[in-house]
N, C-alpha and C. Protein backbone atom coordinates (compact mmCIF):
# COMPACT_ATOMS: atom_id res chain seq x y z
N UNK A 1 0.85 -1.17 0.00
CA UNK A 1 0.00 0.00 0.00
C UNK A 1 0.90 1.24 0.00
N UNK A 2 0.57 2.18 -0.94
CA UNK A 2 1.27 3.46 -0.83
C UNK A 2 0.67 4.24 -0.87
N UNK A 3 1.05 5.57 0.29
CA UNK A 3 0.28 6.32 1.07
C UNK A 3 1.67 7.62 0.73
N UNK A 4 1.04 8.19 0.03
CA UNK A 4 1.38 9.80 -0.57
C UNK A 4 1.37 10.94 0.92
N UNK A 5 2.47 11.73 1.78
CA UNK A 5 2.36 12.48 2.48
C UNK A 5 2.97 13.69 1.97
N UNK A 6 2.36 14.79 2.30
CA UNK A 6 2.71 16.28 1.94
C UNK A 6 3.59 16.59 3.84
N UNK A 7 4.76 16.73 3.46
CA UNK A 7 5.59 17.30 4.36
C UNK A 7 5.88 18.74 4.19
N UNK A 8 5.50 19.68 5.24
CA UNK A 8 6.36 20.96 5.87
C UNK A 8 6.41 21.65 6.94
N UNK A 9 7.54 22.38 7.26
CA UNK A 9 7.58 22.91 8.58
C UNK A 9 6.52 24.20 8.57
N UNK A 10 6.27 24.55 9.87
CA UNK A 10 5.39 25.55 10.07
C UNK A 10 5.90 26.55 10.68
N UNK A 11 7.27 26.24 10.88
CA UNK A 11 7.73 27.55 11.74
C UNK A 11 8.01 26.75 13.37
N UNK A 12 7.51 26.12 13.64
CA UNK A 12 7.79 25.62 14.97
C UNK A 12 7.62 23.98 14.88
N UNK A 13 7.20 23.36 13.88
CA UNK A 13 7.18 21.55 13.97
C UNK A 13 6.54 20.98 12.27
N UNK A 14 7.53 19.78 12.12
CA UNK A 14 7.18 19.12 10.83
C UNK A 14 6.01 18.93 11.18
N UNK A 15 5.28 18.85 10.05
CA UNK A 15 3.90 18.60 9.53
C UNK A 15 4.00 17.43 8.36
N UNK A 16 2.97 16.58 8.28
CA UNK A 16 2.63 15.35 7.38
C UNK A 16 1.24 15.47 7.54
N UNK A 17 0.83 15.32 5.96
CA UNK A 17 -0.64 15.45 6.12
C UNK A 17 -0.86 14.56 4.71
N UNK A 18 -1.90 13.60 4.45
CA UNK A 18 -2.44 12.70 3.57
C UNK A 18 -2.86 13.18 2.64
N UNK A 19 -1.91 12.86 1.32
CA UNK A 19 -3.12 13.85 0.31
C UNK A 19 -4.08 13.11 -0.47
N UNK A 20 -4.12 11.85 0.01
CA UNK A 20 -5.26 11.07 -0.56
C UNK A 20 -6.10 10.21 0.79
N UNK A 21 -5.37 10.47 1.74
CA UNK A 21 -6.14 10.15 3.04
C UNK A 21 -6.11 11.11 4.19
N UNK A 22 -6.77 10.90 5.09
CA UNK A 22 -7.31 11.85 5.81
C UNK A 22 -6.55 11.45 6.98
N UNK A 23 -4.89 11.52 7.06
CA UNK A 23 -3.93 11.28 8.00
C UNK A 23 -3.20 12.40 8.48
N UNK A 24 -3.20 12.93 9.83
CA UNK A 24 -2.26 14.20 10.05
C UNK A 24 -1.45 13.89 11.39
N UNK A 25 -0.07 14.54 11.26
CA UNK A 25 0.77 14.30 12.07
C UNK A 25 1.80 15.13 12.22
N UNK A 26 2.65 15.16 13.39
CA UNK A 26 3.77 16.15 13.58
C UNK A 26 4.36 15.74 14.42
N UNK A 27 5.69 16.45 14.08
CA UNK A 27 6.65 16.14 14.95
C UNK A 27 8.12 17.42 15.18
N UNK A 28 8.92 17.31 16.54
CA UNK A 28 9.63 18.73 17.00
C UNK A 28 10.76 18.45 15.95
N UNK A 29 11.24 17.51 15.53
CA UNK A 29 12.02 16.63 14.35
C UNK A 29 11.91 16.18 13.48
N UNK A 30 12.56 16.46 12.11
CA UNK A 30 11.62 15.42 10.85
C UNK A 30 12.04 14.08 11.12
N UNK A 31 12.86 13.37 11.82
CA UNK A 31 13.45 11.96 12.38
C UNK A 31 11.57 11.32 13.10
N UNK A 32 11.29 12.57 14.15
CA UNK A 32 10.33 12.35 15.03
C UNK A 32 9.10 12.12 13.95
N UNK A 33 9.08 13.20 13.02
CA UNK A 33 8.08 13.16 11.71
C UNK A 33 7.47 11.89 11.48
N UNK A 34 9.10 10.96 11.08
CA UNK A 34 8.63 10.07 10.18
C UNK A 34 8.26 9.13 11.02
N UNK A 35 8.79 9.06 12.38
CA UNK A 35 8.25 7.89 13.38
C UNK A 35 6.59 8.41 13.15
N UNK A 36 6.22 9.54 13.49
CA UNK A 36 5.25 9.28 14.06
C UNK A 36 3.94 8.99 12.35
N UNK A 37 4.68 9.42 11.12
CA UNK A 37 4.02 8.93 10.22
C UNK A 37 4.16 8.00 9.98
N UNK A 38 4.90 6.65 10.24
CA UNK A 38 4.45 5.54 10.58
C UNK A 38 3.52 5.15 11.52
N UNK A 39 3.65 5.67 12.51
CA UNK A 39 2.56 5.19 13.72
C UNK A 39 1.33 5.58 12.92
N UNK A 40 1.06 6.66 12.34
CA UNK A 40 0.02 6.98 12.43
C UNK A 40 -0.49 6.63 10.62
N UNK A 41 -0.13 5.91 10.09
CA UNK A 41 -0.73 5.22 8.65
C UNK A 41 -1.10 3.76 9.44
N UNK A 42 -0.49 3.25 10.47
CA UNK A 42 -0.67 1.84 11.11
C UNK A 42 -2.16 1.98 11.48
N UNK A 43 -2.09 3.17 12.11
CA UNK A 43 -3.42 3.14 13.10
C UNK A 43 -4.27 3.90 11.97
N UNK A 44 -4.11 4.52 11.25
CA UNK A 44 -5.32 4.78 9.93
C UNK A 44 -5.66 3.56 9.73
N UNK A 45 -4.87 2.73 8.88
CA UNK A 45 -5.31 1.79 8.42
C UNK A 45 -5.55 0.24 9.11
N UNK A 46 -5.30 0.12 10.49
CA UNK A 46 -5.34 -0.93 11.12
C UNK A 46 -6.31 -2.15 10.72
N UNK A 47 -7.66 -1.34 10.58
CA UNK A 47 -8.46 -2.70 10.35
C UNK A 47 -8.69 -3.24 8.94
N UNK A 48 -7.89 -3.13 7.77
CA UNK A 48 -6.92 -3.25 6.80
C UNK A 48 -5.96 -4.49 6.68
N UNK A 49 -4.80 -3.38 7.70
CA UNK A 49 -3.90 -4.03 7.77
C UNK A 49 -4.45 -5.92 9.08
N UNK A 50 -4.95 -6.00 9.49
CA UNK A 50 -5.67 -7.03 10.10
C UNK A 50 -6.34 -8.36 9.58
N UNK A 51 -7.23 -7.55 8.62
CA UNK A 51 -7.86 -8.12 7.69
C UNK A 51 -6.72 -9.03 6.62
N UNK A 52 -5.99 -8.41 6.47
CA UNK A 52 -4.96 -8.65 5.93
C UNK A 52 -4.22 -10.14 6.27
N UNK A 53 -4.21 -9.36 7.40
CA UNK A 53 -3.34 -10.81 8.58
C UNK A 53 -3.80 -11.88 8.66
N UNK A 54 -5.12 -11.99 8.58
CA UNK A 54 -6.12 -12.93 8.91
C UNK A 54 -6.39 -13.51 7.88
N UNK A 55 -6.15 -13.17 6.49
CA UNK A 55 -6.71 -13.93 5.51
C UNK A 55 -5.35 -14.55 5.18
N UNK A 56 -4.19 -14.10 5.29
CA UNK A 56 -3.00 -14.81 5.06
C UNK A 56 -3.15 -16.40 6.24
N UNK A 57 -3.26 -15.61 7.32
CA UNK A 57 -3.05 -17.21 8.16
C UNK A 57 -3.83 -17.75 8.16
N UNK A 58 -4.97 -17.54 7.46
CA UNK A 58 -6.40 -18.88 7.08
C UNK A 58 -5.86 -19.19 6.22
C-alpha cells in the first residue's frame, strides 16, 4: 500500500498530512516526523492491515 504524504515545517514543527487520506501528524524533528508517520498510517489503516493478517493465516 502506498500512502502519498505532503511534508512541511510551520515555523515551529514538521507537519505530514495525507493527500489522498485523511492522515495528520507532527513532529519537533523530521526523524520524530517520520516515526510518528508511521505510527500513524498503522493506526489509519489498522483494520486493513488485520484483515490482511487474517486472511493470510487462514
Amino acid at each position: 500500500m502506498i500512502v502519498k504524504m505532503e511534508t512541511y515545517f510551520d515555523g515551529e514543527y514538521w507537519c505530514a498530512r495525507g493527500t489522498n487520506d485523511d492522515i495528520f501528524t507532527q513532529g519537533a524533528t523530521y526523524d520524530e516526523l517520520l516515526d510518528n508517520i508511521r505510527e500513524a498510517d498503522t493506526l489509519h489503516f489498522e483494520d486493513e492491515l488485520e484483515y490482511v493478517k487474517e486472511s493470510v493465516i487462514e
